[in-house]
N, C-alpha and C. Protein backbone atom coordinates (compact mmCIF):
# COMPACT_ATOMS: atom_id res chain seq x y z
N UNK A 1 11.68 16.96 20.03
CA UNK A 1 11.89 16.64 18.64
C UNK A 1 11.29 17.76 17.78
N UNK A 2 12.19 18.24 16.84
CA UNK A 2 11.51 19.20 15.64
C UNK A 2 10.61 19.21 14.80
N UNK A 3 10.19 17.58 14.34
CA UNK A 3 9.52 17.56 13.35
C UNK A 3 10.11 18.01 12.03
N UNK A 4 11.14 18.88 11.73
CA UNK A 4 11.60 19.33 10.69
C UNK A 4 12.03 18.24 9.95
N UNK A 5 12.16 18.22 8.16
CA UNK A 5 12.36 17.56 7.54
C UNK A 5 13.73 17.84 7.14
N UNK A 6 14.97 16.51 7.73
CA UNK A 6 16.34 16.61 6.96
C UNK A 6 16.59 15.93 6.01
N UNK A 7 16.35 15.38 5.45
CA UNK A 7 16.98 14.72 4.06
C UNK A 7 15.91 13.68 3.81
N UNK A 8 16.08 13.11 2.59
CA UNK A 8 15.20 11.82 2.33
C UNK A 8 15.84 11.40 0.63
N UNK A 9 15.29 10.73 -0.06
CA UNK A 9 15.79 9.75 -1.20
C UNK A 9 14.46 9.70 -1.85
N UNK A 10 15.12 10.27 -2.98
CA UNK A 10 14.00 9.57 -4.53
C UNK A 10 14.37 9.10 -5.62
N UNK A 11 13.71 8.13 -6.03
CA UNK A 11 14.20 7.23 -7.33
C UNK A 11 12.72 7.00 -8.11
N UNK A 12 13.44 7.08 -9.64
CA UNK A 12 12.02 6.62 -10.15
C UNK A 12 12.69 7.63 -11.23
N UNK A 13 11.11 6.98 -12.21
CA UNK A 13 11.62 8.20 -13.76
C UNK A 13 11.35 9.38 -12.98
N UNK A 14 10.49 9.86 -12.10
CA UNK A 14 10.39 11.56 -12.17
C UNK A 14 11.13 12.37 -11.05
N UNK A 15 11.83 11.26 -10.30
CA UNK A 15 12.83 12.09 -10.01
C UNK A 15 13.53 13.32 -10.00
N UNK A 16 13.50 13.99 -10.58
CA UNK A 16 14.15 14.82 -10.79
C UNK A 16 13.68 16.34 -11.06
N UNK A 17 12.22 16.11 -11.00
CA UNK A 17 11.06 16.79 -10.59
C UNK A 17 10.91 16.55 -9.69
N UNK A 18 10.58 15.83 -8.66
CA UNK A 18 10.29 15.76 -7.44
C UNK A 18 11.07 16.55 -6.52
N UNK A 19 12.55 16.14 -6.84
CA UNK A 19 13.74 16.42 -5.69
C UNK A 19 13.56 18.19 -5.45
N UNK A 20 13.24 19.02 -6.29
CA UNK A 20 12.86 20.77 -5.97
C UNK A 20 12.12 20.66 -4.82
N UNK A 21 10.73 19.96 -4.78
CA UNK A 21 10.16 19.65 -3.67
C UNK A 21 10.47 19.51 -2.66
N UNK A 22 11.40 18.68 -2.37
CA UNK A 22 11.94 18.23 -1.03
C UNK A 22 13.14 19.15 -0.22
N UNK A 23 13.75 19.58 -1.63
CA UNK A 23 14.98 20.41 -1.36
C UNK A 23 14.41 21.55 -0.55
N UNK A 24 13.50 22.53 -1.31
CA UNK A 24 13.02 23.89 -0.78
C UNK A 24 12.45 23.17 0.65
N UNK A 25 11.41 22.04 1.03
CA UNK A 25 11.28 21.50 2.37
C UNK A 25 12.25 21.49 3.27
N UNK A 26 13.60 21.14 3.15
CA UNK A 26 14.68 20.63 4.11
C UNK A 26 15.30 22.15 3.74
N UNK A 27 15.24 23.05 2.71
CA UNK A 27 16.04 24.60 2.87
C UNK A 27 15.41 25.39 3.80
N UNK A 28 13.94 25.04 3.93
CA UNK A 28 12.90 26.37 4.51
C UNK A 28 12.63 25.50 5.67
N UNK A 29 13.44 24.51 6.25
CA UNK A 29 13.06 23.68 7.86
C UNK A 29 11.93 23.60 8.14
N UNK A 30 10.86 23.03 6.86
CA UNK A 30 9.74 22.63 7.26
C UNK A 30 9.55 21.29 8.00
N UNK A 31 8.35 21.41 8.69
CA UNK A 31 7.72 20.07 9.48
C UNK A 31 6.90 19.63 8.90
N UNK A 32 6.82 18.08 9.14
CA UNK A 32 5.89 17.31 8.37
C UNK A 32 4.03 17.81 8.23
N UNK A 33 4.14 18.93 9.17
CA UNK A 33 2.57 18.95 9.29
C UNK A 33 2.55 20.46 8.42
N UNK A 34 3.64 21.29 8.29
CA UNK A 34 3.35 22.06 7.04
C UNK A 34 3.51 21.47 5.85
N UNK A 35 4.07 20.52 5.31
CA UNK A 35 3.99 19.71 3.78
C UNK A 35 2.46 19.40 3.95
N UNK A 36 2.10 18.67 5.38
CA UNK A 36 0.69 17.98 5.15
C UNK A 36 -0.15 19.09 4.59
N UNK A 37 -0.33 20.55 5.24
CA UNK A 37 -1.17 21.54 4.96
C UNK A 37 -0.67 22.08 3.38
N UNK A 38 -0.12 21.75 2.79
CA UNK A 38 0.55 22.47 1.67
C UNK A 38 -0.05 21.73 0.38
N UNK A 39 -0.88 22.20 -0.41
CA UNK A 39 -1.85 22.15 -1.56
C UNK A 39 -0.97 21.62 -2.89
N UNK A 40 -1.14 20.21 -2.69
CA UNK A 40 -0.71 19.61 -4.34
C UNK A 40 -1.12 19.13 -5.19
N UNK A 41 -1.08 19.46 -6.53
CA UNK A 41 -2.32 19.04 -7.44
C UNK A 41 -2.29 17.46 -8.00
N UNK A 42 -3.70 17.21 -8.09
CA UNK A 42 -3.98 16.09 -7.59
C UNK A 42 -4.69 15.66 -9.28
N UNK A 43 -4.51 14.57 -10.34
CA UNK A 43 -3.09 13.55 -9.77
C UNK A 43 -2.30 13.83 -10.60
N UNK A 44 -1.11 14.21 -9.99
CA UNK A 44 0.27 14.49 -10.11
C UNK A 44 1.17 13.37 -9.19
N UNK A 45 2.75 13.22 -10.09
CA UNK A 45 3.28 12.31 -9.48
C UNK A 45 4.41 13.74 -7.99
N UNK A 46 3.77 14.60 -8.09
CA UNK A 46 4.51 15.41 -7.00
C UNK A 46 3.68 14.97 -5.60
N UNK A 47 2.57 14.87 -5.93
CA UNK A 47 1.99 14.30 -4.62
C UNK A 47 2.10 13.27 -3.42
N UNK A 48 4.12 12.80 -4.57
CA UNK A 48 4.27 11.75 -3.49
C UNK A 48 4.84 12.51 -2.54
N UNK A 49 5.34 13.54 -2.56
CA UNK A 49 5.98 14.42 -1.10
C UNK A 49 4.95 14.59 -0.21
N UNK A 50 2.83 14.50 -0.64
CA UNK A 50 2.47 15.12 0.24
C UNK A 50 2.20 13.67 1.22
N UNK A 51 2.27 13.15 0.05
CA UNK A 51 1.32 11.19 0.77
C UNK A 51 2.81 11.00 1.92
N UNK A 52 4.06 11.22 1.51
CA UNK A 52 4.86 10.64 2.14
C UNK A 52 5.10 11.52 3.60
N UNK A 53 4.36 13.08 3.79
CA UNK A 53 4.28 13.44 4.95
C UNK A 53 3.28 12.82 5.95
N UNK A 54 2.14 12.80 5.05
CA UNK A 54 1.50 12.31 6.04
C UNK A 54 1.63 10.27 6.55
N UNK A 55 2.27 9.92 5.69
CA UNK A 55 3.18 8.68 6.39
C UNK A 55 3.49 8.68 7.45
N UNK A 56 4.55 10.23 7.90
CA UNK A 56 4.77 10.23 8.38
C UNK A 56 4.18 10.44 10.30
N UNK A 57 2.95 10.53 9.66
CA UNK A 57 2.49 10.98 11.00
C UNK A 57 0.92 10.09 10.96
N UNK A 58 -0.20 10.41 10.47
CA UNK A 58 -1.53 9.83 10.63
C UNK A 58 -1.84 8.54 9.33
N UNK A 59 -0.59 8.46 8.50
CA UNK A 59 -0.81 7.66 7.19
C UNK A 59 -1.13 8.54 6.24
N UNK A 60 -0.31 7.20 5.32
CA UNK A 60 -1.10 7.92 3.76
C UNK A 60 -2.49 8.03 3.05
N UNK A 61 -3.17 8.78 2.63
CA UNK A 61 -3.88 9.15 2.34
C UNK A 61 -4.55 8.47 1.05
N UNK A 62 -3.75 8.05 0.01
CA UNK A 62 -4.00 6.89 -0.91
C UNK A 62 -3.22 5.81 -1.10
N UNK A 63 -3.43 4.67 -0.13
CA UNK A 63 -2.61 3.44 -0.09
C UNK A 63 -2.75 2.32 -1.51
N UNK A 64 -2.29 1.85 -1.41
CA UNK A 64 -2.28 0.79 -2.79
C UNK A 64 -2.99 -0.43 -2.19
């Protein structure tokens, strides 16, 4: 398995800020553990790309 990130879904007002995020991720065939290492400023609503990598693997980092 690659680990690489292919596609995913966002909704919400900031949308549309977010989606650059994800796009350049799934253009540049990153893996979930380079988003994890990848520095987002904190608190920002972009940080849901970083919480939602590490979902993907050890959990998120600020749960509700």
């Amino acid at each position: 398995m690659s680990q690489k990130i292919v596609g995913g879904s966002i909704i919400g007002p900031d949308a549309s800020s977010l989606i650059s995020s994800l796009t350049l991720a799934i253009a540049n065939e990153l893996t979930e553990q380079q988003i994890m290492q990848t520095v987002f400023a904190h608190p920002t609503t972009g940080e849901v790309i970083h919480e939602a990598a590490f979902g993907l693997s050890i959990g998120a980092l600020h749960q509700a």
